[in-house]
PDB file of N, CA and C in Angstrom:
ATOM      1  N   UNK A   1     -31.843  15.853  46.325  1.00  0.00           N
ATOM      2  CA  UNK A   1     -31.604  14.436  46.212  1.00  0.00           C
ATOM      3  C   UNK A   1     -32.193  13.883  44.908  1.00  0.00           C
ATOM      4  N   UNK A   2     -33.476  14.134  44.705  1.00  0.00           N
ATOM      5  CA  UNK A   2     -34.110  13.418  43.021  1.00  0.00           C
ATOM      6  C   UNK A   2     -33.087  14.477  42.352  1.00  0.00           C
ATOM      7  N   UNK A   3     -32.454  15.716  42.083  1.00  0.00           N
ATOM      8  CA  UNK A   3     -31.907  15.939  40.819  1.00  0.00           C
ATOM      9  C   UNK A   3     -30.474  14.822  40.680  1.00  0.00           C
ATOM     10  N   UNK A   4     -29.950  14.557  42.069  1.00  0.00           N
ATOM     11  CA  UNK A   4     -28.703  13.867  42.015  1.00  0.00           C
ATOM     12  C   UNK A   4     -28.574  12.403  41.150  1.00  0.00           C
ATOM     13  N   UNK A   5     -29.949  11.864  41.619  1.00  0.00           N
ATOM     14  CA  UNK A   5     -30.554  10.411  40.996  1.00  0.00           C
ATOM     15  C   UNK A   5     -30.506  10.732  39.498  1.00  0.00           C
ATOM     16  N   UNK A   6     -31.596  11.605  39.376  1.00  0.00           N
ATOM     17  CA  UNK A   6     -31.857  12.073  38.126  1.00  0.00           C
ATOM     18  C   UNK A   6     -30.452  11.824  37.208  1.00  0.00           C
ATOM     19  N   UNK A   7     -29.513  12.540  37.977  1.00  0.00           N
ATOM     20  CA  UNK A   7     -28.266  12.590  36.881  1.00  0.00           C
ATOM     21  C   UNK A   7     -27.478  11.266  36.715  1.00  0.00           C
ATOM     22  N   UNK A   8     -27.728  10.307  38.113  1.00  0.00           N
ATOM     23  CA  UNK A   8     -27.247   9.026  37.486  1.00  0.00           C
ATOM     24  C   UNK A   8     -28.345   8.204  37.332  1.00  0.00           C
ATOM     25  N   UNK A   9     -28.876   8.259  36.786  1.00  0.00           N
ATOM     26  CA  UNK A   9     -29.715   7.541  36.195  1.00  0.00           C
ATOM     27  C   UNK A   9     -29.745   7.671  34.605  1.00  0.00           C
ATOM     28  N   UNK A  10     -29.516   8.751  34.605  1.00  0.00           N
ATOM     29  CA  UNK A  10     -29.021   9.417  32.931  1.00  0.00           C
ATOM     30  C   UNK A  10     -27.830   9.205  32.131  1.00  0.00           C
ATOM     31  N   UNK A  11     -26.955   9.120  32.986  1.00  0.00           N
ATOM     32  CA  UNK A  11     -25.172   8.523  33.176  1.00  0.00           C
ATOM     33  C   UNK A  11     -25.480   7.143  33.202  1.00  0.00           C
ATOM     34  N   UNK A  12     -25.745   6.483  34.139  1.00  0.00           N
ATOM     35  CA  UNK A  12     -26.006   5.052  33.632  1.00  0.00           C
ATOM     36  C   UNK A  12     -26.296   4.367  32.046  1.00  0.00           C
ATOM     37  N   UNK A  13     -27.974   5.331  32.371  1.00  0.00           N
ATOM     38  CA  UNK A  13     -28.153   5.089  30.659  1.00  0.00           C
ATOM     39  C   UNK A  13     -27.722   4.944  29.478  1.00  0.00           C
ATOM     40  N   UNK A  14     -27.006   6.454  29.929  1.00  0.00           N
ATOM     41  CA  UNK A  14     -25.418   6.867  28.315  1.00  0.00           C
ATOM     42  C   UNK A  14     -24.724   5.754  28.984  1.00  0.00           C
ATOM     43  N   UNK A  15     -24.130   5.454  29.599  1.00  0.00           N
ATOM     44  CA  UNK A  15     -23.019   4.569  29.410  1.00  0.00           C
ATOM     45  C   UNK A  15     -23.471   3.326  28.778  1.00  0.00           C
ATOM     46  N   UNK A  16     -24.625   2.818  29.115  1.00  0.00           N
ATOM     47  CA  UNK A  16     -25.198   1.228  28.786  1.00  0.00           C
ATOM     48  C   UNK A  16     -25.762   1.421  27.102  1.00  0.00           C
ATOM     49  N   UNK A  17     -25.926   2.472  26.644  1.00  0.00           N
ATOM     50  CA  UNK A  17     -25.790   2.805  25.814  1.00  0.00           C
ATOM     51  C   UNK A  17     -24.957   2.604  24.469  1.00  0.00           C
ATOM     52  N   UNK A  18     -23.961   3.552  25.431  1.00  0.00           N
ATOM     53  CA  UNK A  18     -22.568   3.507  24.311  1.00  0.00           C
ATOM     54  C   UNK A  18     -21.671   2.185  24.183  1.00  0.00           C
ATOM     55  N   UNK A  19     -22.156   1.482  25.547  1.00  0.00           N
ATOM     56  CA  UNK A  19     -21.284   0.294  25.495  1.00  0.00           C
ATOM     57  C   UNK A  19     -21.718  -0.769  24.435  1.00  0.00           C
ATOM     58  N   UNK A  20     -22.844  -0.633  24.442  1.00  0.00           N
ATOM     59  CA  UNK A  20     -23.909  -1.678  23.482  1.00  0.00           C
ATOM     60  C   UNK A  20     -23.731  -0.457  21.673  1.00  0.00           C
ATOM     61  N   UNK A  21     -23.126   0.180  21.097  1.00  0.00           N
ATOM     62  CA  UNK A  21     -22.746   0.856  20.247  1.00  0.00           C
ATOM     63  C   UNK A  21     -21.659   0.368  19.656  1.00  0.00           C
ATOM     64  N   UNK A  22     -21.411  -0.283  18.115  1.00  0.00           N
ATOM     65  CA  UNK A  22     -20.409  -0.397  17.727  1.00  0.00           C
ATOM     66  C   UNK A  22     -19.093   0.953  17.523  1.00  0.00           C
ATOM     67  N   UNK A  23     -18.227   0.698  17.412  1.00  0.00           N
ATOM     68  CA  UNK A  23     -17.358   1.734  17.686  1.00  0.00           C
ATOM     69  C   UNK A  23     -16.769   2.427  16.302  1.00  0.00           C
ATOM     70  N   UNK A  24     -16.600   1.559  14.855  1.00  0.00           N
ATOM     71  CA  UNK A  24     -16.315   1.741  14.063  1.00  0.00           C
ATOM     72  C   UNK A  24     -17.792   1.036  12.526  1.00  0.00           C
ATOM     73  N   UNK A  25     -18.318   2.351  12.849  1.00  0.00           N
ATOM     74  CA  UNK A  25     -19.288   1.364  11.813  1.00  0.00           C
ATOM     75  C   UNK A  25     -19.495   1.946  10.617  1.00  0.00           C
ATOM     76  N   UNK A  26     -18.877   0.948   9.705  1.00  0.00           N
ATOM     77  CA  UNK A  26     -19.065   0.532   8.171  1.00  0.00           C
ATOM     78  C   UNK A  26     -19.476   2.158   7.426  1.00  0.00           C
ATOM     79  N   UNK A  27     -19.498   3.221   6.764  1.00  0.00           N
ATOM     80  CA  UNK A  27     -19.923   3.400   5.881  1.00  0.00           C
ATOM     81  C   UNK A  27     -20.295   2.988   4.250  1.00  0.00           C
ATOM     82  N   UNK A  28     -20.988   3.550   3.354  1.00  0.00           N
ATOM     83  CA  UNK A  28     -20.721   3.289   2.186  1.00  0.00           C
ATOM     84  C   UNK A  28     -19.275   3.547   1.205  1.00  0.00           C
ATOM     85  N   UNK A  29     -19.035   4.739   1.861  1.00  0.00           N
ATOM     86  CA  UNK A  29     -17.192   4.724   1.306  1.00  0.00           C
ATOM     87  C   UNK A  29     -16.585   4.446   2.810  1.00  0.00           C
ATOM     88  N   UNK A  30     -16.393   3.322   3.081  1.00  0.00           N
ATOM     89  CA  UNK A  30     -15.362   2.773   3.904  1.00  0.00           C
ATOM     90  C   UNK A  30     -13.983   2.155   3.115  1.00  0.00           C
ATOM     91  N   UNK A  31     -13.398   2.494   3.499  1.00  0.00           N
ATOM     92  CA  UNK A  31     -12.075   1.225   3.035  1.00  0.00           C
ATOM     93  C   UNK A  31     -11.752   0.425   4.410  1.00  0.00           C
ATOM     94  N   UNK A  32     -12.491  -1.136   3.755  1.00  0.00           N
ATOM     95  CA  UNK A  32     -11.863  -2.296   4.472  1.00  0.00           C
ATOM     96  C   UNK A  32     -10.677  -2.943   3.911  1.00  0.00           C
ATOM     97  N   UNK A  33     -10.414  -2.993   4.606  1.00  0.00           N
ATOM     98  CA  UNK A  33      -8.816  -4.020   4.514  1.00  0.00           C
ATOM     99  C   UNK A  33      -8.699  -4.988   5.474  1.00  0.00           C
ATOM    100  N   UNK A  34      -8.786  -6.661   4.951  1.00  0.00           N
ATOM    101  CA  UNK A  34      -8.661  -7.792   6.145  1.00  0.00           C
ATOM    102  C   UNK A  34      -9.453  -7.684   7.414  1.00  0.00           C
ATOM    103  N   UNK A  35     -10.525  -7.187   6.876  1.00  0.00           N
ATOM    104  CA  UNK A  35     -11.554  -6.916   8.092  1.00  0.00           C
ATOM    105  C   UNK A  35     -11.668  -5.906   8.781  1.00  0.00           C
ATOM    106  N   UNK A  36     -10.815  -4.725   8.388  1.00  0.00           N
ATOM    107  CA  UNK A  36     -10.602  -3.450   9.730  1.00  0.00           C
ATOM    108  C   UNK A  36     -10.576  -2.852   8.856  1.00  0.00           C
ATOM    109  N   UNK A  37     -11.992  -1.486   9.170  1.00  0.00           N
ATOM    110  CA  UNK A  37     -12.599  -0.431   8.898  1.00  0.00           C
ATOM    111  C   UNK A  37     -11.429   0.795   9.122  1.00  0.00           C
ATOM    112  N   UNK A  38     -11.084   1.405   7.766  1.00  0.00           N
ATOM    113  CA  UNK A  38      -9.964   2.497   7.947  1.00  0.00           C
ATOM    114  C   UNK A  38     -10.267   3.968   7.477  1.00  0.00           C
ATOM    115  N   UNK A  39     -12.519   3.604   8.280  1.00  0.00           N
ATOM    116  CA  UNK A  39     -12.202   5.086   7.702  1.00  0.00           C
ATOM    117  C   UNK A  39     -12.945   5.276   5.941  1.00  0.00           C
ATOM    118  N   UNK A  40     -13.739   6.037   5.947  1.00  0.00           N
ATOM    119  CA  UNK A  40     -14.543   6.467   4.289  1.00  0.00           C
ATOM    120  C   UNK A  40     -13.407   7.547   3.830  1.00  0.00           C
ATOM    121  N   UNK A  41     -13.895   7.787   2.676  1.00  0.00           N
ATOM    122  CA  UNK A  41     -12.962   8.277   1.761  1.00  0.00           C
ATOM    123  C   UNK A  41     -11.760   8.606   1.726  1.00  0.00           C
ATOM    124  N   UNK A  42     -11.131   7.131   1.765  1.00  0.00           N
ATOM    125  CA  UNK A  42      -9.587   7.178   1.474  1.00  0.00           C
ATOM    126  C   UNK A  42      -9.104   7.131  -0.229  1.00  0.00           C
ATOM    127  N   UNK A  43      -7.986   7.966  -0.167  1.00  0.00           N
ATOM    128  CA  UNK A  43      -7.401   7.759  -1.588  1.00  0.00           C
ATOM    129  C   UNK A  43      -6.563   6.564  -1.683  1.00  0.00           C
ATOM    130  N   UNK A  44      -6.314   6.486  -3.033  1.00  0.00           N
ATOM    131  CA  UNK A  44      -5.331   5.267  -3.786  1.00  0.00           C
ATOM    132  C   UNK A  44      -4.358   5.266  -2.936  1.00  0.00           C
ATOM    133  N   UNK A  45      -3.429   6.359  -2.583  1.00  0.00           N
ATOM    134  CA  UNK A  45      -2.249   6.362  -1.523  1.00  0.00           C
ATOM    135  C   UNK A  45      -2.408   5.453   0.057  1.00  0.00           C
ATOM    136  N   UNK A  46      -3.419   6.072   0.126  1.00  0.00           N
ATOM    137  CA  UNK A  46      -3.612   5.406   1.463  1.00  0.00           C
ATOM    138  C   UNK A  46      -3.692   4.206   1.578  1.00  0.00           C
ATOM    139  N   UNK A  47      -4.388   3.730   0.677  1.00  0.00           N
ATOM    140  CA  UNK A  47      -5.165   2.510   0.684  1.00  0.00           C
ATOM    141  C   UNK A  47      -3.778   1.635   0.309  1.00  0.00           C
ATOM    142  N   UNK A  48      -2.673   2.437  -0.426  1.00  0.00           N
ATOM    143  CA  UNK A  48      -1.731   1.283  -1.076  1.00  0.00           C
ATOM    144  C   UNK A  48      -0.565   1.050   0.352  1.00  0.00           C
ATOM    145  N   UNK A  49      -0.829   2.520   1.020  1.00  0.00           N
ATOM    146  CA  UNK A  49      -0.278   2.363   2.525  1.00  0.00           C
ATOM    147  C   UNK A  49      -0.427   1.485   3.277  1.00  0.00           C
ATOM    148  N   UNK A  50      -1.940   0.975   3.270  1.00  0.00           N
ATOM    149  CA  UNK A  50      -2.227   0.129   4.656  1.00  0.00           C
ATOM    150  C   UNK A  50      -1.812  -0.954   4.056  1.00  0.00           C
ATOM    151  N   UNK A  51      -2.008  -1.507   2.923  1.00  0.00           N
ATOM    152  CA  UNK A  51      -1.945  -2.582   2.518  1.00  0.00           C
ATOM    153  C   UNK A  51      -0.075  -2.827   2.090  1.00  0.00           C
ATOM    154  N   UNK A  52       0.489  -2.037   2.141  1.00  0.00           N
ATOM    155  CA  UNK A  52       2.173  -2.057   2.495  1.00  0.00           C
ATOM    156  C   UNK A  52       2.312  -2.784   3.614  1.00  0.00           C
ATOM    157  N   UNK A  53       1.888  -1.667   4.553  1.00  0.00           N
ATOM    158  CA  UNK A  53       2.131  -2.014   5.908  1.00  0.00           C
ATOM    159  C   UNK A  53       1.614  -3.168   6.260  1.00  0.00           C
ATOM    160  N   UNK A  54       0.088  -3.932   6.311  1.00  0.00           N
ATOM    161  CA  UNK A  54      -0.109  -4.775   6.572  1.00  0.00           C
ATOM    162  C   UNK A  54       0.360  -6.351   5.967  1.00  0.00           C
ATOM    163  N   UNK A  55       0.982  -6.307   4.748  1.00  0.00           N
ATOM    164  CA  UNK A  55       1.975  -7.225   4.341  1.00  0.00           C
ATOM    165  C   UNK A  55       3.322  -6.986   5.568  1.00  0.00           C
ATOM    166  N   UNK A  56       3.896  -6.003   5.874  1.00  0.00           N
ATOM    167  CA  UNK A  56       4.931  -5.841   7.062  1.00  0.00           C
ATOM    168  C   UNK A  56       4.974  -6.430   8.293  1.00  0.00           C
ATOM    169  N   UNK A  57       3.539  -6.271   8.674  1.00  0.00           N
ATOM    170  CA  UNK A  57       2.815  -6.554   9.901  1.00  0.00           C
ATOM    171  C   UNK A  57       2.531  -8.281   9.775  1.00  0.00           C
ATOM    172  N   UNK A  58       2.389  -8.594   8.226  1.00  0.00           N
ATOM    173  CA  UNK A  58       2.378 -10.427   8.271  1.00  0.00           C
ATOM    174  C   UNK A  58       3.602 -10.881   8.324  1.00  0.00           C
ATOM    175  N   UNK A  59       5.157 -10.184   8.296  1.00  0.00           N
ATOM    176  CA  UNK A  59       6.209 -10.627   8.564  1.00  0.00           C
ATOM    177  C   UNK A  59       7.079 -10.391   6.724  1.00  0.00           C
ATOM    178  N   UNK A  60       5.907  -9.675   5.781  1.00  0.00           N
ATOM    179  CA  UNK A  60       6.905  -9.298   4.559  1.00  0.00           C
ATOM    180  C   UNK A  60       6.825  -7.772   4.392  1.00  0.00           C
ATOM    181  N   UNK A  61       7.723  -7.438   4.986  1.00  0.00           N
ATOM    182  CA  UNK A  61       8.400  -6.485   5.080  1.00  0.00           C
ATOM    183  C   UNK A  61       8.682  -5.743   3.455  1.00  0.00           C
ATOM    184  N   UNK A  62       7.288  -4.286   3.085  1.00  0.00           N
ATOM    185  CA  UNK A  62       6.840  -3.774   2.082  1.00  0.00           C
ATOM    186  C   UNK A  62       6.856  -2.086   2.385  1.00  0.00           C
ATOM    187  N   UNK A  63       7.675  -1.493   2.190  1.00  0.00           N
ATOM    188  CA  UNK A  63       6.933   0.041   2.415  1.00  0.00           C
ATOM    189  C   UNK A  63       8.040   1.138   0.970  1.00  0.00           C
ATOM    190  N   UNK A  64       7.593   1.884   0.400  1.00  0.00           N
ATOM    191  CA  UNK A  64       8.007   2.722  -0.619  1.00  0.00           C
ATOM    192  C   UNK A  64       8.408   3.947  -0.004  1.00  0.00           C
ATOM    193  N   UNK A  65       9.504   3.842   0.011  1.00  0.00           N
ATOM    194  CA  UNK A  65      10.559   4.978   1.008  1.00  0.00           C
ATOM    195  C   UNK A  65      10.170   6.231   0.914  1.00  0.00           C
ATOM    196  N   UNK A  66      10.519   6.152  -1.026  1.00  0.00           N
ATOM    197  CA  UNK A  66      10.190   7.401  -1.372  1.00  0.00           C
ATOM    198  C   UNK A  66       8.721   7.650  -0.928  1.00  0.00           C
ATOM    199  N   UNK A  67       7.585   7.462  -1.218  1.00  0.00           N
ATOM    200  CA  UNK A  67       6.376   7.684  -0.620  1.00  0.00           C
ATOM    201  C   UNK A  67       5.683   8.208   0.665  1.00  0.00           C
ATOM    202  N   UNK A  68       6.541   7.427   1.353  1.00  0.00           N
ATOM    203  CA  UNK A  68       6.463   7.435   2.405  1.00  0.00           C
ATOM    204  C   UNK A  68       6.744   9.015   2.879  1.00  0.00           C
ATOM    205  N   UNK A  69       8.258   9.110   2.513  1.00  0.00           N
ATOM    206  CA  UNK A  69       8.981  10.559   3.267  1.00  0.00           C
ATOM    207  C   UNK A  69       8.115  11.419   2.646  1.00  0.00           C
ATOM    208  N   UNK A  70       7.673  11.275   0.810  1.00  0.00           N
ATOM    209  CA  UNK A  70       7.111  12.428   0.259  1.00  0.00           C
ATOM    210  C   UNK A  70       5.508  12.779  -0.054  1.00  0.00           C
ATOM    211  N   UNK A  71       4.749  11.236   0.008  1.00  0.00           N
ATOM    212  CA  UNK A  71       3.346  11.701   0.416  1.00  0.00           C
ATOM    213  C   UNK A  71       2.768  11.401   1.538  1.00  0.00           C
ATOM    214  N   UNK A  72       2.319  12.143   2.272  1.00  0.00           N
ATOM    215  CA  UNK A  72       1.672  12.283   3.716  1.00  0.00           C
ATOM    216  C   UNK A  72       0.391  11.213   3.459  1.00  0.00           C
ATOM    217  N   UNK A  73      -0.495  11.300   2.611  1.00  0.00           N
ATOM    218  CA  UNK A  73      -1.778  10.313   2.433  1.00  0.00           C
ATOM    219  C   UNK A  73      -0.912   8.741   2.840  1.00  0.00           C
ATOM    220  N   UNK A  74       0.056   8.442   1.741  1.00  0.00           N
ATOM    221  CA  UNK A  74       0.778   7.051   1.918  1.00  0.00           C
ATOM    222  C   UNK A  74       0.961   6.714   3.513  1.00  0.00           C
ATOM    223  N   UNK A  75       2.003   7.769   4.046  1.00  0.00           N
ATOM    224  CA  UNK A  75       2.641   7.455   5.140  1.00  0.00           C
ATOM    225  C   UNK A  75       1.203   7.135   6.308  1.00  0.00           C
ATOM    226  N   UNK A  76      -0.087   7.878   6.690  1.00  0.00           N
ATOM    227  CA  UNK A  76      -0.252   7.918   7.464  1.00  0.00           C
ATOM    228  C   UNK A  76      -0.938   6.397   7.162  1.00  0.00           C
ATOM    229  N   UNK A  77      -1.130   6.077   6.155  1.00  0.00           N
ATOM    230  CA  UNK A  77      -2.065   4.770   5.494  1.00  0.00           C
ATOM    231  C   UNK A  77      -0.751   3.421   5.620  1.00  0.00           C
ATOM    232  N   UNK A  78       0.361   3.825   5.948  1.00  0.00           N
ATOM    233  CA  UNK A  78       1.125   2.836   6.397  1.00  0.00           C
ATOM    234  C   UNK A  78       1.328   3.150   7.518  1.00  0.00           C
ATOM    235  N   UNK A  79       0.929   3.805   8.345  1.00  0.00           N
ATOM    236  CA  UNK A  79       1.252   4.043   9.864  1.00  0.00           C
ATOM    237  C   UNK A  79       0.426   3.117  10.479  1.00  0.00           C
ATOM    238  N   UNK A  80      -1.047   3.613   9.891  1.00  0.00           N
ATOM    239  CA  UNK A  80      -2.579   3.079  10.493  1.00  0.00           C
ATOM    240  C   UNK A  80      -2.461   1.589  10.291  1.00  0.00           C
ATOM    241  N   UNK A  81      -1.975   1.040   8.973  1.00  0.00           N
ATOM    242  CA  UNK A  81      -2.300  -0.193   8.764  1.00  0.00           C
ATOM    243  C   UNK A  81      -1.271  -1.124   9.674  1.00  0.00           C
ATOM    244  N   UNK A  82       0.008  -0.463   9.998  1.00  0.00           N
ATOM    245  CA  UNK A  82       0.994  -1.241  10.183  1.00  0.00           C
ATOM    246  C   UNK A  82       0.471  -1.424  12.113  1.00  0.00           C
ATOM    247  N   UNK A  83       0.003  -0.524  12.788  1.00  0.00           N
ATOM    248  CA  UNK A  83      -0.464  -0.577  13.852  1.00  0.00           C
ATOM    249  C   UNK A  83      -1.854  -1.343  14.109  1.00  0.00           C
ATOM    250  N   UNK A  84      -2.797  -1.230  13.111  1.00  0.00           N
ATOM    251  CA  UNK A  84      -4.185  -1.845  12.915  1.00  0.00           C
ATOM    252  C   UNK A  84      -4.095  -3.341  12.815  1.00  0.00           C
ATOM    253  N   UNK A  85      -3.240  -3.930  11.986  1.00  0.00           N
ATOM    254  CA  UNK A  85      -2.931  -5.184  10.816  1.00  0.00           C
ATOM    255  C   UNK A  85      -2.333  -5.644  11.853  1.00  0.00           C
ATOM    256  N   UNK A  86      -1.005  -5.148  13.067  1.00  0.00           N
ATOM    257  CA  UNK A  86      -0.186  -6.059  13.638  1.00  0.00           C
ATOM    258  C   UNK A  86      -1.083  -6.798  14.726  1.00  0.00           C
ATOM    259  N   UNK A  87      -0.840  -8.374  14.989  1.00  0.00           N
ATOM    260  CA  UNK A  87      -1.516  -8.815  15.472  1.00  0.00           C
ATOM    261  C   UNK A  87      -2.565  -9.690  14.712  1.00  0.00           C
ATOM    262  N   UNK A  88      -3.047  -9.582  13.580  1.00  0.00           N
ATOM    263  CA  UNK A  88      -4.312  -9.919  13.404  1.00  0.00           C
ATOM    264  C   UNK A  88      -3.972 -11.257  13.025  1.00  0.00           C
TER     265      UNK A  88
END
């Protein structure tokens, strides 16, 4: 019976824990964009991704086709932003 406690009492803990834990926090190479953390060391591609997409996501509709189909950094940096950005 005390090892059973033992283990929620420990489980409790972690949880009250993690809940009180921010979920996305800031590095020194972070790329923010409009307030939402996308993540440290992103390249130029990416970064020109989210910020495509999140012009899309404000209703102006921005994305570089070619880019898109042919660099993977771009596309996933307009994937993230266009899902991150919608809404905000």
């Amino acid at each position: 019976m005390k090892y059973i406690k033992t283990i929620m009492v420990t489980t409790t803990i972690g949880m009250l824990l993690n809940a009180c834990t921010p979920s996305s926090v800031p590095t020194k190479n972070s790329y923010i964009y409009q307030g939402i953390n996308f993540g440290a060391n992103r390249d130029i591609s990416f970064q020109e991704g989210v910020q495509d997409a999140c012009l899309t996501a404000d209703g102006d509709y921005k994305k570089d086709s070619y880019r898109f189909n042919n660099n993977e950094s771009y596309r996933v940096g307009w994937e993230s932003g266009r899902l991150k950005c919608k809404g905000q």
